[in-house]
C-alpha atoms as a PDB file:
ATOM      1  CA  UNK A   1      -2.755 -25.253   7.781  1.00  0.00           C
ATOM      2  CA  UNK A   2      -6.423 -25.279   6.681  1.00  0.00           C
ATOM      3  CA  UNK A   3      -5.281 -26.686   3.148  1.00  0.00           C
ATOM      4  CA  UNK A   4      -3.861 -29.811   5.489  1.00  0.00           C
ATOM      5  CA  UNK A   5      -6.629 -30.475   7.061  1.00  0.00           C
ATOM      6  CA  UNK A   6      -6.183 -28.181  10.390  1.00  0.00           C
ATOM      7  CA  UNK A   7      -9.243 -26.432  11.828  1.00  0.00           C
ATOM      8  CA  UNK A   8      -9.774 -22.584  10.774  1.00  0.00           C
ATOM      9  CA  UNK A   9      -9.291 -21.618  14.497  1.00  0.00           C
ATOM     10  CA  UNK A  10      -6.181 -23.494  15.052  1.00  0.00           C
ATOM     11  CA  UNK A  11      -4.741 -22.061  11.942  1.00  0.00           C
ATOM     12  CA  UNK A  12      -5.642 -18.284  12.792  1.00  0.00           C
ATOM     13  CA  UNK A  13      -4.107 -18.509  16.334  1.00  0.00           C
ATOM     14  CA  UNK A  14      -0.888 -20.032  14.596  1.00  0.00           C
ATOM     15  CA  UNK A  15      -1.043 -17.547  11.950  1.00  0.00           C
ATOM     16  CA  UNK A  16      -2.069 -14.701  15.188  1.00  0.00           C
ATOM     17  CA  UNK A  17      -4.431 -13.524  13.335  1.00  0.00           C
ATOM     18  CA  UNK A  18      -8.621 -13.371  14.240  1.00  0.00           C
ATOM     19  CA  UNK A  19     -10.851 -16.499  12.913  1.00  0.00           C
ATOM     20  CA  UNK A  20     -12.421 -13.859  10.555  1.00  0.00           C
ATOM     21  CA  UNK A  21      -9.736 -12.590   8.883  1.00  0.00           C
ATOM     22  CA  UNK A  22      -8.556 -15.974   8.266  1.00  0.00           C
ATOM     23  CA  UNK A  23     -11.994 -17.462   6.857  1.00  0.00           C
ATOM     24  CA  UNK A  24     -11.490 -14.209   4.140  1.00  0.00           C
ATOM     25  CA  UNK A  25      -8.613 -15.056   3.218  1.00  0.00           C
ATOM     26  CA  UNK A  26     -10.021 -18.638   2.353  1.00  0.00           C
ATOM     27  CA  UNK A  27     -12.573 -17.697   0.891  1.00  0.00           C
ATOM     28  CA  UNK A  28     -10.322 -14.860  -1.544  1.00  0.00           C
ATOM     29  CA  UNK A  29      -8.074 -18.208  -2.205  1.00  0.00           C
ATOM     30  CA  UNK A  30     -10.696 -20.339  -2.949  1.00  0.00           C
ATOM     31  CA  UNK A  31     -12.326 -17.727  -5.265  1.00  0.00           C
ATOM     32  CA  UNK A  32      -8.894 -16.626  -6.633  1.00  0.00           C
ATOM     33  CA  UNK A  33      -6.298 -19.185  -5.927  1.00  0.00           C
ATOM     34  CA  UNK A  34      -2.829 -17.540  -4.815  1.00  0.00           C
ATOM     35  CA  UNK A  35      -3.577 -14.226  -6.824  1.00  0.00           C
ATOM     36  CA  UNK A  36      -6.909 -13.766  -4.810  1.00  0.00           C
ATOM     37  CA  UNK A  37      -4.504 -13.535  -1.238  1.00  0.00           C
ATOM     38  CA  UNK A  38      -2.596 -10.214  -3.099  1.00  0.00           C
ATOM     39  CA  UNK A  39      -3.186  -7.168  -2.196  1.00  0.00           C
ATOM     40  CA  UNK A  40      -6.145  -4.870  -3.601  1.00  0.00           C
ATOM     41  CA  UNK A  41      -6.808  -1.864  -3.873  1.00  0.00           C
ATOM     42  CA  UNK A  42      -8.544  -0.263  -1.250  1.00  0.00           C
ATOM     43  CA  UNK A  43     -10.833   2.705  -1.337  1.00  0.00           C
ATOM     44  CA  UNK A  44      -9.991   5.591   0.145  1.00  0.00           C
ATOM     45  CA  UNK A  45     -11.127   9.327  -0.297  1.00  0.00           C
ATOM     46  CA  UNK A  46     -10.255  10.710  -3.875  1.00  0.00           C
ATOM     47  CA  UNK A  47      -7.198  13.271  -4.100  1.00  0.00           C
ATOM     48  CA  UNK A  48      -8.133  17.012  -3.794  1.00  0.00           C
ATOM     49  CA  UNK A  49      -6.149  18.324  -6.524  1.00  0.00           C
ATOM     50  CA  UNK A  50      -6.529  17.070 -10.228  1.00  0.00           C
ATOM     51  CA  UNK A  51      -3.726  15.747 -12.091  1.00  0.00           C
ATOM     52  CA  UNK A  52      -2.305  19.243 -13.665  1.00  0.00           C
ATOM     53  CA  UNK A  53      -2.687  20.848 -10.211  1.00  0.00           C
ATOM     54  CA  UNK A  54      -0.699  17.678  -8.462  1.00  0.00           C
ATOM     55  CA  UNK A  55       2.136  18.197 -11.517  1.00  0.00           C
ATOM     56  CA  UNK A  56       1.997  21.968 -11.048  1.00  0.00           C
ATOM     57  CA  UNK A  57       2.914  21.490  -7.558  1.00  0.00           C
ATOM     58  CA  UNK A  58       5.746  18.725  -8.345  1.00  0.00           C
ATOM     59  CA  UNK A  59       7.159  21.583 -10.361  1.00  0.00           C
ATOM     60  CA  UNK A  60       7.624  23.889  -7.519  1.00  0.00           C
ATOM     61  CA  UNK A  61       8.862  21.264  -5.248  1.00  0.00           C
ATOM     62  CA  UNK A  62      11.485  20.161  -7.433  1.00  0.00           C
ATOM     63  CA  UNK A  63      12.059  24.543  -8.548  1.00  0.00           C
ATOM     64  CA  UNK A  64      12.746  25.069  -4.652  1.00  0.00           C
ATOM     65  CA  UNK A  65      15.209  22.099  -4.526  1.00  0.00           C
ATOM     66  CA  UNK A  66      17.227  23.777  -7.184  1.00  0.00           C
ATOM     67  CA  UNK A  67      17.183  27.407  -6.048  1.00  0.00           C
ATOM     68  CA  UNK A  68      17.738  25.394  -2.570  1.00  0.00           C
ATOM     69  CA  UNK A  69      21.193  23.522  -4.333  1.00  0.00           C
ATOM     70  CA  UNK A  70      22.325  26.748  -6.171  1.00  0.00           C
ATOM     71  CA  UNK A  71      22.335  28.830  -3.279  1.00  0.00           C
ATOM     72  CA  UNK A  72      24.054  26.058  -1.197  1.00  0.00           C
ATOM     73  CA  UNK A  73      26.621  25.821  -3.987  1.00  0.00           C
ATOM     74  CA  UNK A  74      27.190  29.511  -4.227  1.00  0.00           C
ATOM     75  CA  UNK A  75      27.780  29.401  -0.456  1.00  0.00           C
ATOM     76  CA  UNK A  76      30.793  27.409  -0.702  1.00  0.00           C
ATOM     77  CA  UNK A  77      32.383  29.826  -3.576  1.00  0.00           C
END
């Protein structure tokens, strides 16, 4: 609506969204064009574990879902 001429307000209660959010998001598309209205990143607190601890513990998740299948398996023999 803005790109046709529209006023920012009018096009952020069409849109139901606040006047600021909108005036970002014209601003990323000016800045950006189409690829600046994606999604980015966003920063958020770094993981606890390090990568061979996070892998480590994928390895016992996925050992107890196999003890967890065997023993269901055996139950039906």
């Amino acid at each position: 609506m803005v790109l046709d001429g529209h006023s920012r307000l009018l096009a952020a209660q069409a849109s139901a969204m606040d006047r600021q959010t909108l005036r970002d998001w014209v601003h990323r598309y000016n800045a950006d064009g189409l690829a600046g209205l994606a999604d980015r990143p966003r920063p958020g607190r770094q993981p606890r574990l390090a990568e061979a601890q996070r892998s480590e513990v994928a390895k016992w998740v996925e050992d107890a879902l196999t003890q967890d299948r065997w023993r269901g398996a055996l139950a039906l023999c």
